[in-house]
N, C-alpha and C. Protein backbone atom coordinates (compact mmCIF):
# COMPACT_ATOMS: atom_id res chain seq x y z
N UNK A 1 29.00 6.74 4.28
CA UNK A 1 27.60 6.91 4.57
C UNK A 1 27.43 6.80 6.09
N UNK A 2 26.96 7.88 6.49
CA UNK A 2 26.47 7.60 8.14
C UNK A 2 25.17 7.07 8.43
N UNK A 3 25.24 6.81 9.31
CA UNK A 3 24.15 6.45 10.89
C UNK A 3 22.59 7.24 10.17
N UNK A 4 23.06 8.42 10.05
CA UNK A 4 21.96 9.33 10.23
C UNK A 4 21.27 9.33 9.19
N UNK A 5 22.16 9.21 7.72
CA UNK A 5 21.19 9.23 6.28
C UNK A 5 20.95 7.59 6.08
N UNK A 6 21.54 6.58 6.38
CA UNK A 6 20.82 5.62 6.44
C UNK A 6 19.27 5.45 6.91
N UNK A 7 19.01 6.10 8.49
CA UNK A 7 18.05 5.95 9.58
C UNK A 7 16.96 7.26 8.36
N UNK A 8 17.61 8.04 7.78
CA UNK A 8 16.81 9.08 7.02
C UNK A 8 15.84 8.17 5.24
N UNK A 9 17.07 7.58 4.95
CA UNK A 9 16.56 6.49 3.77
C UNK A 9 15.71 5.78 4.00
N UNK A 10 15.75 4.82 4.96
CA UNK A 10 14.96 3.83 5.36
C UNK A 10 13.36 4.59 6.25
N UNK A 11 13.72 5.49 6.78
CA UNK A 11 12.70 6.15 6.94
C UNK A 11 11.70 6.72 6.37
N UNK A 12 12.49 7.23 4.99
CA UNK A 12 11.75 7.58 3.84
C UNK A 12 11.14 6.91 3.16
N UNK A 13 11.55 5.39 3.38
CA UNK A 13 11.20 4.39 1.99
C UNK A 13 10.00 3.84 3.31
N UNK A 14 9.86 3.30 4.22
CA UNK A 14 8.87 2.79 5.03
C UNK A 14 7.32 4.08 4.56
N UNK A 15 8.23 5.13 5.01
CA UNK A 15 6.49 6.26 4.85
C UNK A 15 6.40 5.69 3.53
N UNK A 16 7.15 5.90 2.33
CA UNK A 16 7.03 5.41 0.89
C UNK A 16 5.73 4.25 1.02
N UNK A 17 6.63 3.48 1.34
CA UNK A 17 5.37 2.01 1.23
C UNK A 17 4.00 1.82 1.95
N UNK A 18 4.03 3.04 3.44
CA UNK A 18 2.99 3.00 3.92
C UNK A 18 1.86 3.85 2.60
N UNK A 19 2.22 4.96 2.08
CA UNK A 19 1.82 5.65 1.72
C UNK A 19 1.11 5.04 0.15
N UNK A 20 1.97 4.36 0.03
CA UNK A 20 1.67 3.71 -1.56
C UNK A 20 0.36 2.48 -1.51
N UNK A 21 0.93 2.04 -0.26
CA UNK A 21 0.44 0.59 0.27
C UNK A 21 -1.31 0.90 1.22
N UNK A 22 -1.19 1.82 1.49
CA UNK A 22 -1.92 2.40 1.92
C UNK A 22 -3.71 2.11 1.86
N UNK A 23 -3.81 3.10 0.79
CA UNK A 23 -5.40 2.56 0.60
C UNK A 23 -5.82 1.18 -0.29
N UNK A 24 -5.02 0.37 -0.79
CA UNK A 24 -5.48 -0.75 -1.18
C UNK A 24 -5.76 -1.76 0.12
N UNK A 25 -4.86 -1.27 0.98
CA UNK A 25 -4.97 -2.38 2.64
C UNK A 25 -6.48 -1.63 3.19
N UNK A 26 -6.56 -0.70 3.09
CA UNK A 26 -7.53 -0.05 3.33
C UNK A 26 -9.13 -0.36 2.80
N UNK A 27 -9.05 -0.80 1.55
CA UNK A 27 -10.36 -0.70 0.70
C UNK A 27 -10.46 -2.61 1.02
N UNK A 28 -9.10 -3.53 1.10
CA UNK A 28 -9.37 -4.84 1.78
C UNK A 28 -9.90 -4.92 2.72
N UNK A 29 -9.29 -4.01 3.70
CA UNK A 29 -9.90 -4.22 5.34
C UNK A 29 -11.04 -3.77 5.21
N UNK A 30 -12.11 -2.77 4.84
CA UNK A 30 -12.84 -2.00 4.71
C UNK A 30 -14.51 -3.31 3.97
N UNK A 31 -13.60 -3.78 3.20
CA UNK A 31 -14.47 -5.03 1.98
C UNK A 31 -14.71 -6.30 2.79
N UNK A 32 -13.67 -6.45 3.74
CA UNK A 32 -13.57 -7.49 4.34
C UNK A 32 -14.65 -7.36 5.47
N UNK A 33 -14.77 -6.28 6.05
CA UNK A 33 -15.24 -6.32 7.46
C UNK A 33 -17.11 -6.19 6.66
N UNK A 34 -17.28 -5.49 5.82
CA UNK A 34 -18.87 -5.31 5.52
C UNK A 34 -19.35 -6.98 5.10
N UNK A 35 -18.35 -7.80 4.63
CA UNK A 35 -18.62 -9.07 4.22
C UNK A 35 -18.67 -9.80 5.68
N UNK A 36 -18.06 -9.74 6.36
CA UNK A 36 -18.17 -10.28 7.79
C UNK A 36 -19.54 -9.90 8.29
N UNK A 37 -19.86 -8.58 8.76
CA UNK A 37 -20.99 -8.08 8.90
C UNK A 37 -22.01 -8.66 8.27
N UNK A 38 -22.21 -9.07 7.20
CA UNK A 38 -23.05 -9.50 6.20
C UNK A 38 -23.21 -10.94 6.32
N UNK A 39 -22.12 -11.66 6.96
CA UNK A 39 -21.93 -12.90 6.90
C UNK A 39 -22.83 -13.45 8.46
N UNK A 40 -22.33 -12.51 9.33
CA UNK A 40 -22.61 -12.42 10.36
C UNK A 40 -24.35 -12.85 10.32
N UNK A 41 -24.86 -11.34 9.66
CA UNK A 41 -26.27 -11.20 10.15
C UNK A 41 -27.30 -12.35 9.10
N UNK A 42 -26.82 -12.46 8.21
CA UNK A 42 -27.33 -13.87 7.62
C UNK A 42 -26.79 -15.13 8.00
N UNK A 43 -26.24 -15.45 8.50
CA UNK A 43 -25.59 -16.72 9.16
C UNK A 43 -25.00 -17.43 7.51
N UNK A 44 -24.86 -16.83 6.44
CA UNK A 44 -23.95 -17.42 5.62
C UNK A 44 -22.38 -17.38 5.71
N UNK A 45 -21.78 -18.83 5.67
CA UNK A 45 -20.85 -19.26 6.07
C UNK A 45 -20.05 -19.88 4.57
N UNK A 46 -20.32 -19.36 4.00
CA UNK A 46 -19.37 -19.53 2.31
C UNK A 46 -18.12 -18.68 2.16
N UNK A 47 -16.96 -19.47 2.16
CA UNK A 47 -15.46 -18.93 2.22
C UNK A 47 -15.64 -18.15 0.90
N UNK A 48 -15.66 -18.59 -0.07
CA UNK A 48 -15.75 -17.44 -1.07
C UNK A 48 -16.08 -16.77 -1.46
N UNK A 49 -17.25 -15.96 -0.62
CA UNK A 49 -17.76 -15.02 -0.28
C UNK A 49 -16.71 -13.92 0.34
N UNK A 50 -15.88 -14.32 1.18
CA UNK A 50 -14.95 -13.11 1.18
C UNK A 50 -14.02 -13.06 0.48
N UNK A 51 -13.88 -13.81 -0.32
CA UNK A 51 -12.59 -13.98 -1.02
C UNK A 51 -12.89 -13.20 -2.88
N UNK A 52 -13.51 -13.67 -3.03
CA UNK A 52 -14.12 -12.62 -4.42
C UNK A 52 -14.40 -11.51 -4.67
N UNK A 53 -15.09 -10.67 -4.06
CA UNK A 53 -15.32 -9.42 -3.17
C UNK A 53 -13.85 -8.61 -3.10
N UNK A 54 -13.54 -9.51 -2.46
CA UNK A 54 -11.76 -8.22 -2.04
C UNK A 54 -11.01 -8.46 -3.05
N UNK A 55 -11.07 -9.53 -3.63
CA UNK A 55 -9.95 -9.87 -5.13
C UNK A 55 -10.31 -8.66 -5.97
N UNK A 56 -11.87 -8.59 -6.22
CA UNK A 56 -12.60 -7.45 -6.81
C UNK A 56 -12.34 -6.26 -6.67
N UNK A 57 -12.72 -6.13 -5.35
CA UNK A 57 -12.19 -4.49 -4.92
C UNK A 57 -10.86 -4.26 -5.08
N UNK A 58 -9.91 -4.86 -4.41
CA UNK A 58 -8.37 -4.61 -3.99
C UNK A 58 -8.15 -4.37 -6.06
N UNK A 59 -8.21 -4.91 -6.87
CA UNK A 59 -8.22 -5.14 -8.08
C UNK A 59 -8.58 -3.37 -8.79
N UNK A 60 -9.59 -3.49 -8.18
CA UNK A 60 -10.50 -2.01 -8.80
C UNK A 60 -9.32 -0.70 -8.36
N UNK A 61 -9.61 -0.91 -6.72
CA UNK A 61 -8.62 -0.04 -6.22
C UNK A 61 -7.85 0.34 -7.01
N UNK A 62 -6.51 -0.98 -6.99
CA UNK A 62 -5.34 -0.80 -7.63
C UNK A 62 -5.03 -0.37 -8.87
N UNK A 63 -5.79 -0.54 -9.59
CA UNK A 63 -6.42 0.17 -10.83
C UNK A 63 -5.78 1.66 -11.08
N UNK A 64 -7.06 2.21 -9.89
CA UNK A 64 -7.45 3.33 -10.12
C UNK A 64 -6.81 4.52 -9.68
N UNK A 65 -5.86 3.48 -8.15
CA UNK A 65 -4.54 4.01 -7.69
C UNK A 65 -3.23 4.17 -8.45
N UNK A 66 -3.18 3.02 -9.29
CA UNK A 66 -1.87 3.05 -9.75
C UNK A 66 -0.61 4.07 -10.33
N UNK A 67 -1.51 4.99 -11.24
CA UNK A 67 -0.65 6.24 -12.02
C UNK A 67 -0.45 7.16 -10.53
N UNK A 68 -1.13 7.08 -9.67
CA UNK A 68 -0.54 8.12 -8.40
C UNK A 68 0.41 7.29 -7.44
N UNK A 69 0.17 5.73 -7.37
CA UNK A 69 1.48 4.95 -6.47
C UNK A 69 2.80 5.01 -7.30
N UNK A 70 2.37 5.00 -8.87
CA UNK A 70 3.80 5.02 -9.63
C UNK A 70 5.00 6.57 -9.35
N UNK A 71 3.75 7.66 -9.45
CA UNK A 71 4.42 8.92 -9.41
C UNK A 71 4.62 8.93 -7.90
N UNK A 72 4.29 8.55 -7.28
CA UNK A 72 5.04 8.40 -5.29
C UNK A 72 6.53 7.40 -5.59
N UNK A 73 6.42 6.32 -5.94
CA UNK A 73 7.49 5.80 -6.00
C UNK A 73 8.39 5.91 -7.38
N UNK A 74 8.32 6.73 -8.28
CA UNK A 74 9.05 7.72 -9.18
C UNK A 74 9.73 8.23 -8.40
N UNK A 75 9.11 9.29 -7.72
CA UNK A 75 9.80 10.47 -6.90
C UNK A 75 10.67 10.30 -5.57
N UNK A 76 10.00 9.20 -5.20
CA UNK A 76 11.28 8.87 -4.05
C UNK A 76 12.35 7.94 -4.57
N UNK A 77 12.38 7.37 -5.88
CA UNK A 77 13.50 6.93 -6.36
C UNK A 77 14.32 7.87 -7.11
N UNK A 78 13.73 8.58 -7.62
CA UNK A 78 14.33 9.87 -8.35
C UNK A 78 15.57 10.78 -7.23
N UNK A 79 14.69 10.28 -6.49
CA UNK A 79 15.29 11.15 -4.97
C UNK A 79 16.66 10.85 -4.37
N UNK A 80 16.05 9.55 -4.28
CA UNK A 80 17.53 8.65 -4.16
C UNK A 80 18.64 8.68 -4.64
N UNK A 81 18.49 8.82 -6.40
CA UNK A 81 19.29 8.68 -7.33
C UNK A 81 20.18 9.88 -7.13
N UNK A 82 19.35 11.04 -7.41
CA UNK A 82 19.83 12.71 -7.27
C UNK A 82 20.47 12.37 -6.13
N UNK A 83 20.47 12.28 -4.85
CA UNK A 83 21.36 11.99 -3.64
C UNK A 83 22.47 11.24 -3.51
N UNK A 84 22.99 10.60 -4.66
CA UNK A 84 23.72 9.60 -4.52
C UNK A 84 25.40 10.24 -4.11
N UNK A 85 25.26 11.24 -4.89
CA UNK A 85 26.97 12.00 -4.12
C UNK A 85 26.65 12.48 -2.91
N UNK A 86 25.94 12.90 -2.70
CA UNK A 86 25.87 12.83 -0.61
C UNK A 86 26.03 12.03 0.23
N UNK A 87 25.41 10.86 -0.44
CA UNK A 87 25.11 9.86 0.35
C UNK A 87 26.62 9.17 0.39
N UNK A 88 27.31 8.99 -0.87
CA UNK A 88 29.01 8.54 -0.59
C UNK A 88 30.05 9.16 0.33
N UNK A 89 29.62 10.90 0.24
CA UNK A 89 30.57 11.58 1.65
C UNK A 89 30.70 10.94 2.41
């Protein structure tokens, strides 16, 4: 195995996880900041106020994401697998 399909694997699997990982960090950060905002302009200062909210969302998200993060990381394991006599040259 060389240099180059290693740096190609690991490359692949990082976009993988950005890609998978993606909009659930997204719909947190997104939940998080309107609760700040919110927290902000009412001067309420209750920790679990942000913490319920994103359990909620991130939850919903993941949900609704899941059958499309599974078929992303299907396919780049599938990928892998099929590659495996190349990757021993």
């Amino acid at each position: 195995m060389s240099v180059e399909s290693l740096k190609e694997i690991f490359g692949n699997l990082f976009m993988t996880i950005l890609i998978t990982a993606g909009p659930v960090l997204l719909v947190s950060l997104l939940v998080g900041l309107i609760i700040s905002f919110f927290q902000a302009v009412t001067q309420i200062q209750e920790f679990t106020l942000t913490f319920v909210p994103k359990i909620i969302a991130v939850g919903v998200c993941f949900y609704l994401m899941l059958p499309w993060m599974a078929r992303i990381v299907t396919q780049y394991t599938t990928n892998i697998i099929e590659n495996i006599p190349m990757y021993i040259k």
